[in-house]
N, C-alpha and C. Protein backbone atom coordinates (compact mmCIF):
# COMPACT_ATOMS: atom_id res chain seq x y z
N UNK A 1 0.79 -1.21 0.00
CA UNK A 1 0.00 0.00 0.00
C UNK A 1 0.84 1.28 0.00
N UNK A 2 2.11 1.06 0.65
CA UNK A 2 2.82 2.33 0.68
C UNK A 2 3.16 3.38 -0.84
N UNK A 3 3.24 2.27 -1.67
CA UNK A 3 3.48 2.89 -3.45
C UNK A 3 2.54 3.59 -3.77
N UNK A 4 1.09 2.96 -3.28
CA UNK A 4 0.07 3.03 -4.01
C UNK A 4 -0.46 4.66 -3.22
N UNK A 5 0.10 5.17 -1.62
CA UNK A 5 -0.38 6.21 -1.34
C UNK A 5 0.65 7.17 -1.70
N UNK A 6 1.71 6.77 -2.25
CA UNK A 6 2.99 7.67 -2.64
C UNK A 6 2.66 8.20 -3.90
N UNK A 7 2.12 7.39 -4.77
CA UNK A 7 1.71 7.62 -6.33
C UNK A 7 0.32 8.61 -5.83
N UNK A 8 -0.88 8.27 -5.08
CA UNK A 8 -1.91 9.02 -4.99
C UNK A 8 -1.46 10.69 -4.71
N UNK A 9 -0.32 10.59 -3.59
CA UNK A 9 0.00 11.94 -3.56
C UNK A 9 0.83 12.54 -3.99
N UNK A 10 1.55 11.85 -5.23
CA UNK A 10 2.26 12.94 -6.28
C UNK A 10 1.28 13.42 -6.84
N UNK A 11 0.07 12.67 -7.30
CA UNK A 11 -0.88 13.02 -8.61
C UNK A 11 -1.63 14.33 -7.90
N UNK A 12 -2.14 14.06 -6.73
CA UNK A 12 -2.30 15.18 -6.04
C UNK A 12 -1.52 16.36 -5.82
N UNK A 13 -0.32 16.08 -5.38
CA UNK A 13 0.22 17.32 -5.42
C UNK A 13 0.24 17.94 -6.50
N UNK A 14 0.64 17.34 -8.06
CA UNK A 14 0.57 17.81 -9.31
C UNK A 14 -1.03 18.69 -9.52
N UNK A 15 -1.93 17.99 -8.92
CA UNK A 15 -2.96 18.70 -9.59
C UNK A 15 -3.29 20.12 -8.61
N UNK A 16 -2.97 20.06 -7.47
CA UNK A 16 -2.79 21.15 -6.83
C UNK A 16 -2.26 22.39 -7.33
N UNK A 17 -1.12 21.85 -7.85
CA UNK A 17 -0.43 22.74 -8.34
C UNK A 17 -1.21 23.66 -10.19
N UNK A 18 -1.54 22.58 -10.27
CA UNK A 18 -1.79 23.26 -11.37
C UNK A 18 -3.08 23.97 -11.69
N UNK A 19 -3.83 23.61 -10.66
CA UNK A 19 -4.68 24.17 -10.15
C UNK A 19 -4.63 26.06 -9.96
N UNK A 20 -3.89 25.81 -8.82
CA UNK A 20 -2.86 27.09 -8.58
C UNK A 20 -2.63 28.01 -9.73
N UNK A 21 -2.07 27.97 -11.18
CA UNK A 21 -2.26 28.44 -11.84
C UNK A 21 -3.35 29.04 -12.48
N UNK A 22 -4.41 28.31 -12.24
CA UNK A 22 -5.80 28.61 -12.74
C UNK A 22 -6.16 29.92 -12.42
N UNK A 23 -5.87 30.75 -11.40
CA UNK A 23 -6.22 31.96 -10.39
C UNK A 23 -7.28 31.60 -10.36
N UNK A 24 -8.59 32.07 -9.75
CA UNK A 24 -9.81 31.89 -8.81
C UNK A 24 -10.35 30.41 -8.46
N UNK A 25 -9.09 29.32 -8.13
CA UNK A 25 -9.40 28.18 -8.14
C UNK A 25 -9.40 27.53 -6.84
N UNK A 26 -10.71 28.72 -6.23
CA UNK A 26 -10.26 28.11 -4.55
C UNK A 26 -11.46 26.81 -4.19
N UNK A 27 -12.05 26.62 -4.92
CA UNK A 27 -13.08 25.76 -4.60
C UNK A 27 -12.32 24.30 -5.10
N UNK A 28 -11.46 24.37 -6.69
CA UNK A 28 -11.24 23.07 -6.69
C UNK A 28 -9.94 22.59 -5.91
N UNK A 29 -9.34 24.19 -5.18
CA UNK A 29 -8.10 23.70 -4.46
C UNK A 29 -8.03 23.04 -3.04
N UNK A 30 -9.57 23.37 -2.88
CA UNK A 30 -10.14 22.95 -1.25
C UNK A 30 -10.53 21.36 -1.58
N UNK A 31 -10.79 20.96 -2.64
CA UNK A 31 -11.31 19.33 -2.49
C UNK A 31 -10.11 18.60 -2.92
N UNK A 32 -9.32 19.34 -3.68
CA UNK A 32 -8.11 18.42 -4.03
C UNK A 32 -7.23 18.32 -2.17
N UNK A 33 -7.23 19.84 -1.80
CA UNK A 33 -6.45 19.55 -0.58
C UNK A 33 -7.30 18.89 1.01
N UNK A 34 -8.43 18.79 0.65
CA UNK A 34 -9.43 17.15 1.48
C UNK A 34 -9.14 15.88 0.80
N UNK A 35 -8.64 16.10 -0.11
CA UNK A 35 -8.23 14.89 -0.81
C UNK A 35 -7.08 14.43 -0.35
N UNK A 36 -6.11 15.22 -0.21
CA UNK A 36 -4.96 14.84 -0.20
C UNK A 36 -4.92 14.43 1.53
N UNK A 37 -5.25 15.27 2.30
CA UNK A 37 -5.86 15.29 3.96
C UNK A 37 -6.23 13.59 3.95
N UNK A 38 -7.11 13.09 3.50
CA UNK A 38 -7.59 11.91 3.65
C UNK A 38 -6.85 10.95 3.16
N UNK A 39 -5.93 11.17 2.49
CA UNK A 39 -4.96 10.28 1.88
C UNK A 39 -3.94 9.75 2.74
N UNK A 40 -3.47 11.12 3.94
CA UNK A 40 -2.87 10.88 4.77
C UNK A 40 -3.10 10.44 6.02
N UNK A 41 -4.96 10.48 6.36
CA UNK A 41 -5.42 9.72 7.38
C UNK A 41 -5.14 8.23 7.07
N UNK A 42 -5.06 8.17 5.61
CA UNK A 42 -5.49 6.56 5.53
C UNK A 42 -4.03 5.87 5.27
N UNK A 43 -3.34 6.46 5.06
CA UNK A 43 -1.72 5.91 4.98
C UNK A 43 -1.59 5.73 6.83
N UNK A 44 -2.25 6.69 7.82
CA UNK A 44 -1.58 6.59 9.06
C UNK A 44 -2.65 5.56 9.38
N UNK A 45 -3.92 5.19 9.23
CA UNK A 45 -4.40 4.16 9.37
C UNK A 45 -4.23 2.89 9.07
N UNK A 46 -3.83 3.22 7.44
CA UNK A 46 -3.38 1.46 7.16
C UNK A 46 -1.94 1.08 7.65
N UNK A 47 -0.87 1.75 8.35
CA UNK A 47 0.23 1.55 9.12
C UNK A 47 0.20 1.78 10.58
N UNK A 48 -1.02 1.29 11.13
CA UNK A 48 -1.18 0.94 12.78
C UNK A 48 -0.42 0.45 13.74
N UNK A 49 0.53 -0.60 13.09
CA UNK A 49 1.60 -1.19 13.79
C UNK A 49 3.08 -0.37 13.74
N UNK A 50 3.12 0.39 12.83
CA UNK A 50 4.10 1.06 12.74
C UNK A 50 4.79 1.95 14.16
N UNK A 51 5.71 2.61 13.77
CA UNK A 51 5.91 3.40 14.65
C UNK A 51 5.55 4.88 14.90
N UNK A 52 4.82 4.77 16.36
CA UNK A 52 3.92 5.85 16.54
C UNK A 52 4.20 7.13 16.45
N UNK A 53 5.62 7.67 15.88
CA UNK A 53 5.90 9.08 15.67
C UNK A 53 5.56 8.91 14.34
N UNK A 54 5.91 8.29 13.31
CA UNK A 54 5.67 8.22 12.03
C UNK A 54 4.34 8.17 11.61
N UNK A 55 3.42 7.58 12.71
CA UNK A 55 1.64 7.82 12.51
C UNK A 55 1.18 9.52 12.86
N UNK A 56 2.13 10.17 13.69
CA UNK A 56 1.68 10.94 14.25
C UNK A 56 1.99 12.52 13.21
N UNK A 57 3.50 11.81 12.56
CA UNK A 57 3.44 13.20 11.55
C UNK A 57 2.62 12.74 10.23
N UNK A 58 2.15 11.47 10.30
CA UNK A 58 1.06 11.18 8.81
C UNK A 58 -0.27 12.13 9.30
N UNK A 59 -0.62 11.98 10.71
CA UNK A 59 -1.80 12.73 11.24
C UNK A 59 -1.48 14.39 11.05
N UNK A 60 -0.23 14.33 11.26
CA UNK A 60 -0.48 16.17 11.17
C UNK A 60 -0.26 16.56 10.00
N UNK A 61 -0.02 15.70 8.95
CA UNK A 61 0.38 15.74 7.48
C UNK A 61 -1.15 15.89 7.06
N UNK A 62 -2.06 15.58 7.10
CA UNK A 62 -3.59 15.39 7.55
C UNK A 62 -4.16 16.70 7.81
N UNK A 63 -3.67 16.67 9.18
CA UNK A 63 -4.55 18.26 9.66
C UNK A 63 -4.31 19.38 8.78
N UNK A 64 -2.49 19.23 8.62
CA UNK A 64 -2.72 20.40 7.81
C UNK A 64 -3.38 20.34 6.30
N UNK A 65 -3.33 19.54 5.72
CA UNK A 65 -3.79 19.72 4.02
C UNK A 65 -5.39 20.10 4.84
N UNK A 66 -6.01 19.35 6.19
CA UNK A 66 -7.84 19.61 5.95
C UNK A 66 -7.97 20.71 6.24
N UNK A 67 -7.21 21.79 6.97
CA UNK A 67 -6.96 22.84 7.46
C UNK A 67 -7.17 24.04 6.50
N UNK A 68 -5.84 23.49 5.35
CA UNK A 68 -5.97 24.81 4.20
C UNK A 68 -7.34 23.86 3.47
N UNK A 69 -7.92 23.16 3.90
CA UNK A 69 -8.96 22.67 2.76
C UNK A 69 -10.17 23.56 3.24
N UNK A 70 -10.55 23.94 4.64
CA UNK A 70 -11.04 24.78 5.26
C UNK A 70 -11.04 26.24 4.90
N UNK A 71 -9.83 26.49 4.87
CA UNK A 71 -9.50 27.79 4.46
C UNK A 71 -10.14 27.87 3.00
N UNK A 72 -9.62 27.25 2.03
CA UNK A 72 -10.00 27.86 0.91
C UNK A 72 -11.35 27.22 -0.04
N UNK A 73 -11.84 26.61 1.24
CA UNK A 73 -13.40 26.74 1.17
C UNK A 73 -14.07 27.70 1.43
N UNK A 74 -13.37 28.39 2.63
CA UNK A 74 -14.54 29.81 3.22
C UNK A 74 -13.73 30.91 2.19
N UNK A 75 -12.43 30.85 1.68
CA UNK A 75 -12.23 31.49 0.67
C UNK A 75 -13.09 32.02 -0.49
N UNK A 76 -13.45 30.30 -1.08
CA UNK A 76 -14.15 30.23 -2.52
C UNK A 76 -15.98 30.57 -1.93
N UNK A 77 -16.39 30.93 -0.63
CA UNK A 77 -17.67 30.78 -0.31
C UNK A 77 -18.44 29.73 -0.20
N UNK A 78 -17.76 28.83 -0.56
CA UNK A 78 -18.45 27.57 -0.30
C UNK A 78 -18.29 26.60 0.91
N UNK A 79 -17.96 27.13 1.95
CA UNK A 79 -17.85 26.65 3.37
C UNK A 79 -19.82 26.04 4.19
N UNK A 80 -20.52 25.97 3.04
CA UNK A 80 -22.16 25.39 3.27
C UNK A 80 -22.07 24.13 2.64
N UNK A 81 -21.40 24.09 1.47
CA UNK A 81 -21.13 22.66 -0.08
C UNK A 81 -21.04 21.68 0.83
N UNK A 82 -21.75 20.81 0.04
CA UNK A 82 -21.61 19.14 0.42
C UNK A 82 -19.85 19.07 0.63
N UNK A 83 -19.14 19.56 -0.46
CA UNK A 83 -17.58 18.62 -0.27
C UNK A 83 -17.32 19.55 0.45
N UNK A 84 -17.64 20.44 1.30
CA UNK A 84 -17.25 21.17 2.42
C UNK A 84 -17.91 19.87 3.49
N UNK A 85 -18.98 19.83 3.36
CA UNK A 85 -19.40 18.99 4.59
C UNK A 85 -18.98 17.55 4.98
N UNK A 86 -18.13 17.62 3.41
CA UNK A 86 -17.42 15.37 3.04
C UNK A 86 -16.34 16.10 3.90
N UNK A 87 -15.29 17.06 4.20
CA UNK A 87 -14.08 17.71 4.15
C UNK A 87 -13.90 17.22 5.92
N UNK A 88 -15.17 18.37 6.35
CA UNK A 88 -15.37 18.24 7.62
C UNK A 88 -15.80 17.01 8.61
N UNK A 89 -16.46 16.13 7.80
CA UNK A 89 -16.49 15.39 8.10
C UNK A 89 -14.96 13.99 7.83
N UNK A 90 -14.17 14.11 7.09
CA UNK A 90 -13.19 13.44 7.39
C UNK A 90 -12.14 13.90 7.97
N UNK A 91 -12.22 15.10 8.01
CA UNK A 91 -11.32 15.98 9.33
C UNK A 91 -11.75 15.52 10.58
N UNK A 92 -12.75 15.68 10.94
CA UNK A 92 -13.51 15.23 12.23
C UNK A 92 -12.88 13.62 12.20
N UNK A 93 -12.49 12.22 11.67
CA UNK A 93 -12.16 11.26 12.18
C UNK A 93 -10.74 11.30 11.66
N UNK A 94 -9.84 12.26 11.53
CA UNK A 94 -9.16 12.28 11.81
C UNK A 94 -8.50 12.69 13.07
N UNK A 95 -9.20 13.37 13.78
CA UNK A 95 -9.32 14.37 14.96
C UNK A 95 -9.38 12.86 16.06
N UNK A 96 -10.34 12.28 15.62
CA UNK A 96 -10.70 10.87 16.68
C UNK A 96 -9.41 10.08 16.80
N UNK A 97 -8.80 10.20 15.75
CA UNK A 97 -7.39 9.51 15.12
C UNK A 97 -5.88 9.64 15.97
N UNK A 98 -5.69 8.76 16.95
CA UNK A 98 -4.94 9.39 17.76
C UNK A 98 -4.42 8.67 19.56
N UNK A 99 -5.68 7.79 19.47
CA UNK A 99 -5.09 6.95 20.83
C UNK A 99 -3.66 5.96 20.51
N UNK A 100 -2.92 5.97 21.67
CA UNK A 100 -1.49 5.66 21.43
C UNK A 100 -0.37 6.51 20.61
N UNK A 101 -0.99 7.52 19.70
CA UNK A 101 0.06 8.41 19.11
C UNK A 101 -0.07 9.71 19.57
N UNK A 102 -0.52 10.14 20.55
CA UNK A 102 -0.78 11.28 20.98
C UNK A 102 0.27 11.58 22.42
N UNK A 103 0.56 12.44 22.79
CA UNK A 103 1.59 12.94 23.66
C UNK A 103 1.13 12.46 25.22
N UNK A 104 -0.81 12.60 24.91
CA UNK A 104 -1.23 13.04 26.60
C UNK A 104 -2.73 12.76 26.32
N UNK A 105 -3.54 12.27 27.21
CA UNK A 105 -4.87 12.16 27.44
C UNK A 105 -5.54 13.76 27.44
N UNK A 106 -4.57 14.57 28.11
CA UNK A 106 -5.39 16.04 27.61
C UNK A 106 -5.49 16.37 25.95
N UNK A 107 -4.25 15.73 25.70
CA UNK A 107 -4.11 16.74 23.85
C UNK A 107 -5.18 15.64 23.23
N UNK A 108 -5.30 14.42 23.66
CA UNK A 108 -6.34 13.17 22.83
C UNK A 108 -7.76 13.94 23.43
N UNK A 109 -8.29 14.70 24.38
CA UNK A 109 -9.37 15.01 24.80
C UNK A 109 -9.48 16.09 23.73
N UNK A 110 -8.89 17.16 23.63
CA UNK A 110 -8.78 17.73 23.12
C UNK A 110 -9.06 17.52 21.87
N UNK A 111 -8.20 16.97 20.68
CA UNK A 111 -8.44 16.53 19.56
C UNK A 111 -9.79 15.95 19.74
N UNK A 112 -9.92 15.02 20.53
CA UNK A 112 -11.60 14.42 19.97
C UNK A 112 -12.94 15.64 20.18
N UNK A 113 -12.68 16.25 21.32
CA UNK A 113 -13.50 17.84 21.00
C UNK A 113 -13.72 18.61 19.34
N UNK A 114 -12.68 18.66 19.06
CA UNK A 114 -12.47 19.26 17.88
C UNK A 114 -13.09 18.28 17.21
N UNK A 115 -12.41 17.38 16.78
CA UNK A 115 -13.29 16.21 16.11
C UNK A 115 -14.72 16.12 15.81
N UNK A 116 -15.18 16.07 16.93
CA UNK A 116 -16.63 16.36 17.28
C UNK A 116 -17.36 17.71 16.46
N UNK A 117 -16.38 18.95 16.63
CA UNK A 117 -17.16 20.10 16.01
C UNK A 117 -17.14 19.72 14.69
N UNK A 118 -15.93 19.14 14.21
CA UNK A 118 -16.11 19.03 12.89
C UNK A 118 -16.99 18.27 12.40
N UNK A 119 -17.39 17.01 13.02
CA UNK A 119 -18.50 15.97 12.51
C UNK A 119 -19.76 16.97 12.76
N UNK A 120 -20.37 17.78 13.55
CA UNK A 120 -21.58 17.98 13.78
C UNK A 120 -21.49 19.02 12.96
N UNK A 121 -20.83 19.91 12.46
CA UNK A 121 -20.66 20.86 11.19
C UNK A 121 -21.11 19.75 10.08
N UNK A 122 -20.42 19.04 9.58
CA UNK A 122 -20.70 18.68 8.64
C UNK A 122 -22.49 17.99 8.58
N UNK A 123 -22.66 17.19 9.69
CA UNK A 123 -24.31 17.26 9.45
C UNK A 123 -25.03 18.11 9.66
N UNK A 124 -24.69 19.20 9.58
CA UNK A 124 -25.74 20.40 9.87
C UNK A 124 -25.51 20.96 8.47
N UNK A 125 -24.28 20.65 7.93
CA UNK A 125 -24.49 20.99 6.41
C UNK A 125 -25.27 19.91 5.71
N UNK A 126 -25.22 18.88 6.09
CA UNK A 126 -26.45 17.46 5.32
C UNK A 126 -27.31 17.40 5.54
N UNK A 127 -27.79 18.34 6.93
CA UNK A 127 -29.32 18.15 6.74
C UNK A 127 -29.79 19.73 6.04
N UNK A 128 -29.03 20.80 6.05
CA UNK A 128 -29.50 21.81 5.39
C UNK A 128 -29.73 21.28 3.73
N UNK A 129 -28.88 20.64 3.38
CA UNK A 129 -29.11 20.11 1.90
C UNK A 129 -29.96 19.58 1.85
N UNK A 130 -30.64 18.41 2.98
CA UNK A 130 -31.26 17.21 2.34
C UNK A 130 -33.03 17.92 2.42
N UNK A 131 -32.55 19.21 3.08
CA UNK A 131 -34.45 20.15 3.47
C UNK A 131 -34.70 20.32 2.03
């Protein structure tokens, strides 16, 4: 699996980038960079046995891409959009993402708080859609 998330996030980074060129391309730069966010939950997920500093910078490798995916959602105005609400919602279990690689039961309380806002954001954007 390791090739297969190495290849996912060159192609990603490439399209990021070229994205970037586009100028007013904040909407498709926010799903490519939830894209890439989730790529790195799931590389630190499918390497569980690994070693737990190496899960822990895949997790913050994570936060940050869902982070600017955040950002340049409320950028592009579309911080209401379904792939705003897919975004937040896989930010949010990444947030859950974290017993045994975390420093401290406060910073794991913590993260799952956050976690939490992010999951209940995102269904409050699914049920505004589904009215």
């Amino acid at each position: 699996p390791e090739r297969m998330f190495e290849e996912a996030v060159r192609q990603l980074e490439t399209a990021i980038t070229e994205v970037a060129a586009e100028g007013d391309a904040a909407f498709k730069r926010a799903i490519l960079k939830a894209s890439l966010g989730e790529c790195f939950y799931c590389q630190a997920a499918a390497a569980k046995s690994a070693d737990p500093a190496a899960i822990s910078r895949l997790k913050d490798r994570a936060k940050t891409h869902f982070e600017d995916s955040l950002h340049c959602f409320r950028q592009a105005g579309q911080h209401r959009s379904l792939p705003c609400a897919d975004a937040l919602k896989d930010f949010g279990k990444v947030m859950w993402f974290g017993e045994g690689v975390l420093p401290s039961a406060a910073v794991l309380a913590k993260e799952l708080r956050r976690g939490q806002r992010f999951l209940r954001a995102s269904l409050r954007i699914h049920r505004r859609q589904s009215d």
